[in-house]
Protein backbone atom coordinates (compact mmCIF):
# COMPACT_ATOMS: atom_id res chain seq x y z
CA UNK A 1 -116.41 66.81 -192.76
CA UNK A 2 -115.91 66.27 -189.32
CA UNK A 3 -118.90 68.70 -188.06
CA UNK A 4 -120.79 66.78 -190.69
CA UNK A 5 -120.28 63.75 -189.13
CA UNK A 6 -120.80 64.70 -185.49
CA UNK A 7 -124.80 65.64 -187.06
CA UNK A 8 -125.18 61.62 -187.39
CA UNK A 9 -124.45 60.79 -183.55
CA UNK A 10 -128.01 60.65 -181.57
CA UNK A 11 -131.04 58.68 -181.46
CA UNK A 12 -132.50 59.63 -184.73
CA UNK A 13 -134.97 58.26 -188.01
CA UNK A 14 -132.20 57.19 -190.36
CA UNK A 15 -134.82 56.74 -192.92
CA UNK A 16 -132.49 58.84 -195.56
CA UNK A 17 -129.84 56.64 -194.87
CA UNK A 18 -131.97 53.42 -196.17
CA UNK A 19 -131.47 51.40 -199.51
CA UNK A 20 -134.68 52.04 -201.31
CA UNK A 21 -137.18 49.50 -201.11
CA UNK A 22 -136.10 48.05 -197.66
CA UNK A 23 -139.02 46.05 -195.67
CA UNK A 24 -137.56 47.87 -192.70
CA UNK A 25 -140.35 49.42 -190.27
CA UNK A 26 -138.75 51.15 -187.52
CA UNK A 27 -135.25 52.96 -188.94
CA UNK A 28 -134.54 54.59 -185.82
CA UNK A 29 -130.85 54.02 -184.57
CA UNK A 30 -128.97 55.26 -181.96
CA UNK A 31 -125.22 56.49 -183.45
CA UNK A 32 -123.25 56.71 -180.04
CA UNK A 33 -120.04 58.17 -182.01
CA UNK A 34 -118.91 59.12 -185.85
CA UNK A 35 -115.42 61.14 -186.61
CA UNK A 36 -113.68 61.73 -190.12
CA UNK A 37 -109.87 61.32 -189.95
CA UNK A 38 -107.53 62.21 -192.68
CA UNK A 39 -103.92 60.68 -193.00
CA UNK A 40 -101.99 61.65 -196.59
CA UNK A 41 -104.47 60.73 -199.36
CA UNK A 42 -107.00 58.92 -197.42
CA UNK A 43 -109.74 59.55 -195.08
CA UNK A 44 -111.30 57.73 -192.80
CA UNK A 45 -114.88 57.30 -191.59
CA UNK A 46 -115.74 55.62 -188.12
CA UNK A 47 -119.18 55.19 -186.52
CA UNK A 48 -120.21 53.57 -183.83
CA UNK A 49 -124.27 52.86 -183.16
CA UNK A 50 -126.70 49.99 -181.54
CA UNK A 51 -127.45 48.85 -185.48
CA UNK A 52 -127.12 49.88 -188.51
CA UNK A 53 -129.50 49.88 -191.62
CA UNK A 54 -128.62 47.89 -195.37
CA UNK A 55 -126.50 50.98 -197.00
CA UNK A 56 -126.68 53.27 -194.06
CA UNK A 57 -122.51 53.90 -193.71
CA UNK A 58 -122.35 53.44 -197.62
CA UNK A 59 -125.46 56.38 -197.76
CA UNK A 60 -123.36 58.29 -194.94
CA UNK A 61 -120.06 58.29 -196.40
CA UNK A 62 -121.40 59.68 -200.11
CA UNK A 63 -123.09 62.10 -197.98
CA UNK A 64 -120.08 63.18 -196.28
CA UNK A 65 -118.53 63.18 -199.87
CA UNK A 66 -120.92 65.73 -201.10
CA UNK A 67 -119.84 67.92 -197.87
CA UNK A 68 -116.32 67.37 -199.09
CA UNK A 69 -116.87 68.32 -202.42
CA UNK A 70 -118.56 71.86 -201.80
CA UNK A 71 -121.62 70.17 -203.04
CA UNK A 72 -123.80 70.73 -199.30
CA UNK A 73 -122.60 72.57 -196.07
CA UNK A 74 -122.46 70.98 -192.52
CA UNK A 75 -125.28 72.91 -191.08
CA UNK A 76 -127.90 71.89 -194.18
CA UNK A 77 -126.51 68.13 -193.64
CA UNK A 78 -127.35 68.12 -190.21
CA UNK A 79 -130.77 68.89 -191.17
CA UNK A 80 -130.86 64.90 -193.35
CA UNK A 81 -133.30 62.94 -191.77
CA UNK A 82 -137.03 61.43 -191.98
CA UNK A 83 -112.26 48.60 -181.25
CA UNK A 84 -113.03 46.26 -184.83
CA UNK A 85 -114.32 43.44 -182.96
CA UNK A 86 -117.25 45.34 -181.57
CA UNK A 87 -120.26 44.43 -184.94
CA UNK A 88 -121.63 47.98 -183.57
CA UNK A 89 -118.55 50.19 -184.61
CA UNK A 90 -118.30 50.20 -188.51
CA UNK A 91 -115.66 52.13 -190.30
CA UNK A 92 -114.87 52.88 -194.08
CA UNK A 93 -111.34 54.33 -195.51
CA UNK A 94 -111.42 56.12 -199.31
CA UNK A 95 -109.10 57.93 -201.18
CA UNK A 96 -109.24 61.45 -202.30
CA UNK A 97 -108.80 61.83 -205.92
């Protein structure tokens, strides 16, 4: 998971990471940092970028589910695209079943 998430950091076209049916033009964003930690049952997901699109973390954690599950590799996910008080570091914690 973690070499999945390192293929979100750079200036890229999040389009893929989009709700459907946003009104956004330009979904280009610039992800400065995202790691995967894992402590007992739980994991957690932290990224770090200059904005962030409706559903983009929500889109990037079930992707980094599927790379958990078997379901897609790192080096195919990579390919996706077309402190707390800082708003531009985001982070997500889920438990394994």
């Amino acid at each position: 998971m973690q070499r999945a998430a390192a293929a979100f950091v750079g200036k890229r076209d999040f389009t893929a990471c989009m709700a459907a049916g946003s009104k956004i033009l330009d979904a280009t964003r610039h992800v400065m940092a995202a790691s995967v930690e894992r402590e007992g049952d739980y994991i957690t997901f932290r990224v770090r970028a200059d904005g962030f699109l409706y559903n983009m973390v929500r889109i990037m954690v079930g992707t980094l589910a599927e790379v958990a599950e078997g379901h897609m590799t790192p080096e195919a996910f990579g390919m996706i695209e077309s402190d707390a008080s800082d708003h531009n570091l985001l982070w997500c914690r889920f438990k394994l079943n």
